[in-house]
Protein backbone atom coordinates (compact mmCIF):
# COMPACT_ATOMS: atom_id res chain seq x y z
CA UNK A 1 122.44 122.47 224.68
CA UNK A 2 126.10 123.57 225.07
CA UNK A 3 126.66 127.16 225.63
CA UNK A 4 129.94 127.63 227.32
CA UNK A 5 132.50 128.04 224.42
CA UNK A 6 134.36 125.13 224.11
CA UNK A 7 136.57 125.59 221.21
CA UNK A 8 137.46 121.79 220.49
CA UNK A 9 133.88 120.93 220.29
CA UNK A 10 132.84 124.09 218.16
CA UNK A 11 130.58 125.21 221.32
CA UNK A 12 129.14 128.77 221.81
CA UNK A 13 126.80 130.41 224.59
CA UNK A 14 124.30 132.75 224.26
CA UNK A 15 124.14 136.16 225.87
CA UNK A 16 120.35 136.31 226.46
CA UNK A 17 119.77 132.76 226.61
CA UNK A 18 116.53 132.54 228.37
CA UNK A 19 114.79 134.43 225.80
CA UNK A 20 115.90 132.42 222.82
CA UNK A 21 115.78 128.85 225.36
CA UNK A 22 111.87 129.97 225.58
CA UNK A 23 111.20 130.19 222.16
CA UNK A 24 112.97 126.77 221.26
CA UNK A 25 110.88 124.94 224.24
CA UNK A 26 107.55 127.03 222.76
CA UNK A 27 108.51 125.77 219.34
CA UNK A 28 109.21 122.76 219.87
CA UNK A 29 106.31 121.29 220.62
CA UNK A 30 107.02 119.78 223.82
CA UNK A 31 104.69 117.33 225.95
CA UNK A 32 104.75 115.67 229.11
CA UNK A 33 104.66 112.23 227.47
CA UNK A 34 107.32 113.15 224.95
CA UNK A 35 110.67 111.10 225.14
CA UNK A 36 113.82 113.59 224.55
CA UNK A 37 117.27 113.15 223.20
CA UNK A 38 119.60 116.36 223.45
CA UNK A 39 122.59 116.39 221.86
CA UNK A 40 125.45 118.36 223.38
CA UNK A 41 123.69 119.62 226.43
CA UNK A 42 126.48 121.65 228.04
CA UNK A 43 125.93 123.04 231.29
CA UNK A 44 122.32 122.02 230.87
CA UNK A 45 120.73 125.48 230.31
CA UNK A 46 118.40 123.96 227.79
CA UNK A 47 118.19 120.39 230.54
CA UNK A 48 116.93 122.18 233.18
CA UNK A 49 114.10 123.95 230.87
CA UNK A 50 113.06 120.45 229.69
CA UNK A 51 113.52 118.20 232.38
CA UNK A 52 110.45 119.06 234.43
CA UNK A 53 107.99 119.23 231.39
CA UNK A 54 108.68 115.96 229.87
CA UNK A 55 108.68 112.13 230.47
CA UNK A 56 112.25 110.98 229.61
CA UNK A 57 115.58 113.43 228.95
CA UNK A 58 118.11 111.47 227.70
CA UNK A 59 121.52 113.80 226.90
CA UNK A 60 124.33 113.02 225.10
CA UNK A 61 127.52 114.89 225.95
CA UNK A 62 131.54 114.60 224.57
CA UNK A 63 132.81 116.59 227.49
CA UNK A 64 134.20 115.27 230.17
CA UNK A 65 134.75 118.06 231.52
CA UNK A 66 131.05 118.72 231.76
CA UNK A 67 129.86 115.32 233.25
CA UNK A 68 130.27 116.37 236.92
CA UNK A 69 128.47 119.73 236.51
CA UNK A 70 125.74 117.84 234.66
CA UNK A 71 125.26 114.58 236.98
CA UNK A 72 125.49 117.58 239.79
CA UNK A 73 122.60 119.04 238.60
CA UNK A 74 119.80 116.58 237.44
CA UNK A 75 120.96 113.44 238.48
CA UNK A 76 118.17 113.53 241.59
CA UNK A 77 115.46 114.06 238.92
CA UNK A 78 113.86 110.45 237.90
CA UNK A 79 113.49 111.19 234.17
CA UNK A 80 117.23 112.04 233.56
CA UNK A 81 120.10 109.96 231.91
CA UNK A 82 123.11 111.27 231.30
CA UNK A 83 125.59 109.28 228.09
CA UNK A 84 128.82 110.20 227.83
CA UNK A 85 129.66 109.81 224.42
CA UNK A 86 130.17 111.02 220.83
CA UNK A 87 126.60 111.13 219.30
CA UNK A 88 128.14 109.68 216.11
CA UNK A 89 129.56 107.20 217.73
CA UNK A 90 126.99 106.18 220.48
CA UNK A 91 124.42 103.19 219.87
CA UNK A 92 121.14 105.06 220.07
CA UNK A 93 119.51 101.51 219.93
CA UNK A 94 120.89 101.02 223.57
CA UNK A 95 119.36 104.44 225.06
CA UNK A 96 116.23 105.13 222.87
CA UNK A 97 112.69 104.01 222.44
CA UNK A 98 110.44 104.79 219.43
CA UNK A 99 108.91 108.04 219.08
CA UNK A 100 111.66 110.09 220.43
CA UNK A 101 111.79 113.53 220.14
CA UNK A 102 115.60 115.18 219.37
CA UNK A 103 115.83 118.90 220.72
CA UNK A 104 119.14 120.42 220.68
CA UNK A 105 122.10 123.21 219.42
CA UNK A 106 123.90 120.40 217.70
CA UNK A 107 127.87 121.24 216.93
CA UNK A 108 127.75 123.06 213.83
CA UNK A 109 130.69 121.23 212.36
CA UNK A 110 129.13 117.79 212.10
CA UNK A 111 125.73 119.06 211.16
CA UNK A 112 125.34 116.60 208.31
CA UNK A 113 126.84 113.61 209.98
CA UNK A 114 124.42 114.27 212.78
CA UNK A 115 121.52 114.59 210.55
CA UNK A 116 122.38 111.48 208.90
CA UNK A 117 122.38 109.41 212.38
CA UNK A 118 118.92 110.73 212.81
CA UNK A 119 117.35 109.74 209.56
CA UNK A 120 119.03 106.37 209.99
CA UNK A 121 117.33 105.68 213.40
CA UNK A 122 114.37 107.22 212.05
CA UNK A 123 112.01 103.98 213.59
CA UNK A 124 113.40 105.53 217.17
CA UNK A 125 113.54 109.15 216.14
CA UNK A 126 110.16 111.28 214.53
CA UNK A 127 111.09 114.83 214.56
CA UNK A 128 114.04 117.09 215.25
CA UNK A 129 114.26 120.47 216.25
CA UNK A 130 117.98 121.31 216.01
CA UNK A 131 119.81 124.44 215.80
CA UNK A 132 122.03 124.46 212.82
CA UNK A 133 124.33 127.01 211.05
CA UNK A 134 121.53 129.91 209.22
CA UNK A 135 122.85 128.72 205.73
CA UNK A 136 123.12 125.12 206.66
CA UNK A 137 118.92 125.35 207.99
CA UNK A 138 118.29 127.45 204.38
CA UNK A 139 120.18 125.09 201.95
CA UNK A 140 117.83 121.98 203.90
CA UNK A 141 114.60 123.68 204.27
CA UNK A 142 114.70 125.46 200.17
CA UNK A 143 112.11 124.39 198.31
CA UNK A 144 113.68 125.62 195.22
CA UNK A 145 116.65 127.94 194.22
CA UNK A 146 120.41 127.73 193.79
CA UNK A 147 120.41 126.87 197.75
CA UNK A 148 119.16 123.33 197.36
CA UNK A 149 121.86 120.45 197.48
CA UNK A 150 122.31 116.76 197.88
CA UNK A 151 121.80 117.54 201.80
CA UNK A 152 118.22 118.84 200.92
CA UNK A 153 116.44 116.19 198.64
CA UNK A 154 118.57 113.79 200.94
CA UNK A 155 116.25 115.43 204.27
CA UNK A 156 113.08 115.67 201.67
CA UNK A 157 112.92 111.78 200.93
CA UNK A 158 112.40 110.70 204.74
CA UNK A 159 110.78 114.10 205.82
CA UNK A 160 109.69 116.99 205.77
CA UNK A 161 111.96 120.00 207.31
CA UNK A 162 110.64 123.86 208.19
CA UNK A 163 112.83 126.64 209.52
CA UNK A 164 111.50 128.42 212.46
CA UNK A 165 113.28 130.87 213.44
CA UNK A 166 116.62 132.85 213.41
CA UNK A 167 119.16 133.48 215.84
CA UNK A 168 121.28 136.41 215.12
CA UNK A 169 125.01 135.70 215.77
CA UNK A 170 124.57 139.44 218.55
CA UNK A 171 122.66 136.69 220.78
CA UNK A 172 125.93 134.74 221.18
CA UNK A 173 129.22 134.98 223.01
CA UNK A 174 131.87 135.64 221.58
CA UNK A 175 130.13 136.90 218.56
CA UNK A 176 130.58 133.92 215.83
CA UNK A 177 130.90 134.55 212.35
CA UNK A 178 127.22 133.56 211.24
CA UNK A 179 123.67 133.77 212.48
CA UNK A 180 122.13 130.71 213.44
CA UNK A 181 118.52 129.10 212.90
CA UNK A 182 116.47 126.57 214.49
CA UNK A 183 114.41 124.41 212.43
CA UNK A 184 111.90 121.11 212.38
CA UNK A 185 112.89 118.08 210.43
CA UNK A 186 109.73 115.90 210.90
CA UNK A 187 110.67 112.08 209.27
CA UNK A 188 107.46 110.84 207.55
CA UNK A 189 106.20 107.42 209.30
CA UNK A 190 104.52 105.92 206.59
CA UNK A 191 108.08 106.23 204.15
CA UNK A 192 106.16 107.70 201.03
CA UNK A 193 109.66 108.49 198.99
CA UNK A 194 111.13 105.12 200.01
CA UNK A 195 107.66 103.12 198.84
CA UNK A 196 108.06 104.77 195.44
CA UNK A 197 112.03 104.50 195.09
CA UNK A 198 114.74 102.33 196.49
CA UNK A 199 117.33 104.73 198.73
CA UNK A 200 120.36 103.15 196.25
CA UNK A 201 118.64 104.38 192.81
CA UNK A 202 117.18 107.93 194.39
CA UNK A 203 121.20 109.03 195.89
CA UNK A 204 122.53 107.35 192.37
CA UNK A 205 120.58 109.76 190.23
CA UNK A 206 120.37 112.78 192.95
CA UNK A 207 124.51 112.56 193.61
CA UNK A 208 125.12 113.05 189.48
CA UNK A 209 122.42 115.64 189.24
CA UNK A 210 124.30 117.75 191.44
CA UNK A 211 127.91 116.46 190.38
CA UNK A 212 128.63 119.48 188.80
CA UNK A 213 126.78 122.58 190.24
CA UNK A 214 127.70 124.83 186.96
CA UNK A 215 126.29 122.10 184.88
CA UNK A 216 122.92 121.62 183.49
CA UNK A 217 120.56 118.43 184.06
CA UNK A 218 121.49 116.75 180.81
CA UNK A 219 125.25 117.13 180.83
CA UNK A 220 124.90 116.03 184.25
CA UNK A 221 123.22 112.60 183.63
CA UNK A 222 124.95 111.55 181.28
CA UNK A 223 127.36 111.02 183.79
CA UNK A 224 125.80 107.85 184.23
CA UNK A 225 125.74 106.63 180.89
CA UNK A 226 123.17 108.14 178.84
CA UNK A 227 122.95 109.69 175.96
CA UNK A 228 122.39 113.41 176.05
CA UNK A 229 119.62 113.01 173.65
CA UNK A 230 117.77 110.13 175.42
CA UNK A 231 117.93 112.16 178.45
CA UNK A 232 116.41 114.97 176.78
CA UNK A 233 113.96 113.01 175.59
CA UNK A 234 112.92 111.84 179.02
CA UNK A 235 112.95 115.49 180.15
CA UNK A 236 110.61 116.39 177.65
CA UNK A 237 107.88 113.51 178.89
CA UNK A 238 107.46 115.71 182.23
CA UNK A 239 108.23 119.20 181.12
CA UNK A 240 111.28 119.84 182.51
CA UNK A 241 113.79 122.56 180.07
CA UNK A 242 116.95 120.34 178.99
CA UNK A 243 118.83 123.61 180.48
CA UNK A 244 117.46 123.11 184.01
CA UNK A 245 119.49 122.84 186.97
CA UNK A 246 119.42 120.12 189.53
CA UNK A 247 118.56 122.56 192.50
CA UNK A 248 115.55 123.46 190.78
CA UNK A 249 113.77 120.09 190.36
CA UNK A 250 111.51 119.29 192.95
CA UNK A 251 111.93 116.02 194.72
CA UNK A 252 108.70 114.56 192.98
CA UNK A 253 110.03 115.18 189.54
CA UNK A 254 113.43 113.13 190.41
CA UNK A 255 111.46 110.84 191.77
CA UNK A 256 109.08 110.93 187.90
CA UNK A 257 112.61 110.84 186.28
CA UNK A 258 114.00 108.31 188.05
CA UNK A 259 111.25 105.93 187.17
CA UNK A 260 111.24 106.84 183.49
CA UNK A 261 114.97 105.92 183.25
CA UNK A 262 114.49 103.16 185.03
CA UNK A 263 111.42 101.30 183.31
CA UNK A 264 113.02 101.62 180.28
CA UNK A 265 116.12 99.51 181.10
């Protein structure tokens, strides 16, 4: 977890650290046979935390600058292995074994990028416990209300997310514009959404719900082709008001939509 404020990789550090480092590692769930991935470790104030009370601590880390300080540090403890490396760029297959834990205060910038890398290596990766932008962990963990977005029902088909906590912007040095929060994406192992629905039709019919945000659910679909009344139609076979907005529609309804359209092709 990076905490020295490294402007190039949108880095901060905390003022109180230890307090807020104690709540992640309480929250987190962390066991001495759990396998850990941190992205963006820094000077390795969350590392050293970790390190002792697990099996494996892998840590991926841009700056080069840091590598020395790091290797300096834990490089005499057994479980430790350091990759230099952009996480979006780094083959996870090559450093990762299945049931891996990710901990970490990812860079806020690439938040969705990084999510993304997780989901995909979800048969290496079950659960996350990042820190993300306060918004950014709202919008993902909503369960309904204007904050929902293609980045939620996108983290709702492979898991199931929960924010934990919040980290007041005060706790951080310099003072950044926003507060921060720390939340759980857990990615479901038995792939419940994906049994139901291919990943191709479920983004096809999410990305138009939510291709125009001012728009309603009808004018919206029949972005791909329908006819506003046939989509009302549909509507009406699971209750759902023709003047409904995308953010409001649960994932199990799209997923009830999507299979009415679809069966009668």
């Amino acid at each position: 977890m990076s905490f020295n404020h490294k402007k190039k990789y949108g880095q901060n550090f905390l003022n109180d650290e230890f307090e807020v480092l104690n709540k992640i590692i309480e929250v987190s769930d962390i066991k001495s046979e759990d396998n850990i991935l941190e992205i963006g470790p820094g000077q390795g104030a969350l590392t050293s935390m970790l390190i002792d009370k697990v099996k494996k601590l892998t840590c991926i880390e841009i700056d080069n600058d840091l590598e020395k300080i790091l290797q300096k540090k834990f490089s005499n403890k057994q479980n430790f292995e350091l990759v230099m490396g952009d996480i979006l760029e780094v083959d996870l297959k090559k450093y990762l074994t299945p049931h891996t834990k990710v901990v970490a205060n990812i860079p806020y910038y690439i938040t969705s990028p990084i999510i993304n890398k997780i989901i995909e290596h979800r048969d290496l990766i079950d659960e996350a416990y990042i820190m993300v932008q306060k918004e950014v962990g709202e919008r993902i963990c909503a369960r309904e209300g204007k904050e929902r977005s293609i980045l939620t029902l996108a983290v709702e088909y492979y898991g199931e997310a929960k924010y934990l906590f919040t980290i007041p912007r005060e706790h951080f040095k310099p003072v950044p514009n926003v507060d921060s929060a720390f939340i759980k994406i857990r990615l479901y192992e038995d792939q419940k959404y994906q049994k139901k629905i291919s990943e191709d039709l479920f983004f096809k019919y999410v990305k138009a719900a939510f291709s125009n945000k001012r728009k309603n659910i009808v004018n919206n679909f029949s972005t791909l082709g329908y006819s506003k009344d046939y989509i009302k139609e549909i509507l009406k076979k699971i209750e759902i008001s023709e003047n409904e907005r995308a953010e409001n529609i649960s994932i199990d309804n799209f997923i009830r939509l999507i299979e009415l359209f679809e069966v009668s092709k």
